[in-house]
Protein backbone atom coordinates (compact mmCIF):
# COMPACT_ATOMS: atom_id res chain seq x y z
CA UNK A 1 60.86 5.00 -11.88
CA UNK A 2 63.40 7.44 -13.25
CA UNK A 3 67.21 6.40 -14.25
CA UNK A 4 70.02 8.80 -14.32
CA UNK A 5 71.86 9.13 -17.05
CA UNK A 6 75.08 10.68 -17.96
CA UNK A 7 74.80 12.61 -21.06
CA UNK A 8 77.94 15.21 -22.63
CA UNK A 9 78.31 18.73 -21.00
CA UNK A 10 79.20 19.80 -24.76
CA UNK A 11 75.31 18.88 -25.68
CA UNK A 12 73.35 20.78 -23.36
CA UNK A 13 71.48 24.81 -23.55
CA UNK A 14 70.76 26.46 -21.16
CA UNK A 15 66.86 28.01 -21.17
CA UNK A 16 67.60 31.18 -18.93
CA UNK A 17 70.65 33.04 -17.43
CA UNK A 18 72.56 31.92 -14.41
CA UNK A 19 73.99 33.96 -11.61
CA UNK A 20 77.72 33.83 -11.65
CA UNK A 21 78.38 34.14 -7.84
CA UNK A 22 75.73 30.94 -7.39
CA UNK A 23 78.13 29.13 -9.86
CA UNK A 24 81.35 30.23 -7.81
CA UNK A 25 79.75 28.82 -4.78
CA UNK A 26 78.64 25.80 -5.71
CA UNK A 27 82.45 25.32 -8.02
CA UNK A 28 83.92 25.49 -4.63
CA UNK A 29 81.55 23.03 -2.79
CA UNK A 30 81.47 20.77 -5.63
CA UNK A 31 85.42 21.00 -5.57
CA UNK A 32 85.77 20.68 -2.16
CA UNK A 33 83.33 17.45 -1.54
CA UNK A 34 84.86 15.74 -4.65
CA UNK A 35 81.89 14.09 -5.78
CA UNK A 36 78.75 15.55 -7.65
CA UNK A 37 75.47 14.49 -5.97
CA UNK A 38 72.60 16.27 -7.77
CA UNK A 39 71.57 15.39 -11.29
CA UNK A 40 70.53 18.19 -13.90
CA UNK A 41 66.72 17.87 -14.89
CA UNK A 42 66.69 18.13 -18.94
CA UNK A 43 64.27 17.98 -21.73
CA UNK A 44 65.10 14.60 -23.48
CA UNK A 45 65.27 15.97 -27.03
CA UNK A 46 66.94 18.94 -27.26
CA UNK A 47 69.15 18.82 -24.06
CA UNK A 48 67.48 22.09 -22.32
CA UNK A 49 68.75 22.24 -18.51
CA UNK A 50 65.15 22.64 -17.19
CA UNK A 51 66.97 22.65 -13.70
CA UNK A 52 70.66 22.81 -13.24
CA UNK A 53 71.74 25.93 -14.91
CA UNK A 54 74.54 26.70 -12.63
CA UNK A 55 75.51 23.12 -12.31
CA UNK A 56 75.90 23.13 -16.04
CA UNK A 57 78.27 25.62 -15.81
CA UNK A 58 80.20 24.32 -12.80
CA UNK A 59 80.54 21.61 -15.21
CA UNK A 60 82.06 23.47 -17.61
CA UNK A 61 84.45 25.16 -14.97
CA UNK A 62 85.51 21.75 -13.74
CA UNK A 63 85.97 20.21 -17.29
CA UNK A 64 83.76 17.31 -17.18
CA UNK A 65 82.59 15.63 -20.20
CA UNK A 66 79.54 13.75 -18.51
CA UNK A 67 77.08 14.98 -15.68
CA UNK A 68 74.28 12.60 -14.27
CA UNK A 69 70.70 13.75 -15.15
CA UNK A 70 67.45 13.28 -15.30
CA UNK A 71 65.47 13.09 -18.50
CA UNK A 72 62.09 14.46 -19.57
CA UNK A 73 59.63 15.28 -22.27
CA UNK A 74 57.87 18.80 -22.47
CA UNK A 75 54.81 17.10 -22.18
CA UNK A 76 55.01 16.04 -19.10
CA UNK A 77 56.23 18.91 -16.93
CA UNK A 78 54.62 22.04 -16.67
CA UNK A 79 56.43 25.11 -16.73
CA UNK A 80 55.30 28.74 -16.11
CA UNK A 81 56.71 32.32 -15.77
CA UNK A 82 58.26 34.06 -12.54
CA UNK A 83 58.20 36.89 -13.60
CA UNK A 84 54.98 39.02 -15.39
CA UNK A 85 56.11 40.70 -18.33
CA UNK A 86 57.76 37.44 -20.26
CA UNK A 87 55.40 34.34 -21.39
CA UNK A 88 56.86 30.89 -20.65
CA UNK A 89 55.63 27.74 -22.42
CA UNK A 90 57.18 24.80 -23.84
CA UNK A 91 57.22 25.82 -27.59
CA UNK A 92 58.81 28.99 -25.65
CA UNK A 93 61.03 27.54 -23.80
CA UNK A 94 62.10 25.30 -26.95
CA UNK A 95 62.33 27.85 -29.51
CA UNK A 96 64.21 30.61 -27.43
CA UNK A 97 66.97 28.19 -26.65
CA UNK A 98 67.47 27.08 -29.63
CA UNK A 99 67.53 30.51 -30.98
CA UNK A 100 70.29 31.14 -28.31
CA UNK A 101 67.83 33.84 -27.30
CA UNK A 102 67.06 32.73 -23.33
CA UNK A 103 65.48 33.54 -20.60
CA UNK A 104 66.74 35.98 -17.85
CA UNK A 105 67.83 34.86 -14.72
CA UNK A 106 65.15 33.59 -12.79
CA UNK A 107 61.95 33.65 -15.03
CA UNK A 108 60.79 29.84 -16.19
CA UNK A 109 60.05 27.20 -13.59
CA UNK A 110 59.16 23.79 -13.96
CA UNK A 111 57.13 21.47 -11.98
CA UNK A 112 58.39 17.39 -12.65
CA UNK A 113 55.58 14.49 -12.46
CA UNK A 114 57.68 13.07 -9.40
CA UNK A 115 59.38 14.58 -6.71
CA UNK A 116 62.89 14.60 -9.22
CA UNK A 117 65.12 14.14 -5.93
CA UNK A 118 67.11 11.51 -6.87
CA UNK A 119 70.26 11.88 -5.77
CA UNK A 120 73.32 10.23 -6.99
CA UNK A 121 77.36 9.71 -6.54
CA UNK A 122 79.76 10.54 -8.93
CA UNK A 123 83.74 11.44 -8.14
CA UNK A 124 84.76 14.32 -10.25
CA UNK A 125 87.31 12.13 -11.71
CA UNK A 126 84.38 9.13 -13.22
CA UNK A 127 83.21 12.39 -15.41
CA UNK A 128 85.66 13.76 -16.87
């Protein structure tokens, strides 16, 4: 079974673009509730937000220096494009990031090897 981990805001990359009213939203519910609940999924080597994008960023906002995530290797999930005209793979995914060069909003997806749901409990204040 998966662990969550908390691993520095400062060390992870984001793989595509984020919409900014999403992140205002969920600032302000994060805020409000006090506690953060989902973990980020990430690529274990590199730090890539596979799924959190806007949480990273409501990270930021907040100015935590740990979130809770979940770890994985490229070779285990399987990731494809939303959108036709742009080619998503892992060396992609990997290289563009790195690169600084990412995605648009809304074009890689990944599929985890198990459901990912794990939920968690952290008060804002146990992350800073």
């Amino acid at each position: 079974m998966r662990e969550i981990k908390l691993v520095e805001v400062a060390n992870l990359r984001h793989i595509e673009d984020y919409g900014r009213k999403r992140v205002i939203w969920l600032y302000e519910k994060i805020l409000e509730e006090g506690v953060w609940t989902v973990p980020l999924k990430l690529d274990d080597t590199h730090g890539l937000v596979m799924d959190g994008q806007h949480r990273m960023e409501v990270a930021k906002k907040l100015g935590l220096k740990y979130v809770p995530a979940i770890l994985y290797r490229y070779d285990e999930v399987r990731v494809w494009s939303l959108r036709e005209n742009y080619e998503v793979t892992p060396e992609l995914v990997v290289s563009r990031s790195l690169a600084e060069n990412i995605y648009p909003y809304k074009t890689a997806k990944h599929e985890f090897p198990d459901s990912g749901d794990l939920m968690c409990e952290y008060s804002l204040d146990e992350l800073k």
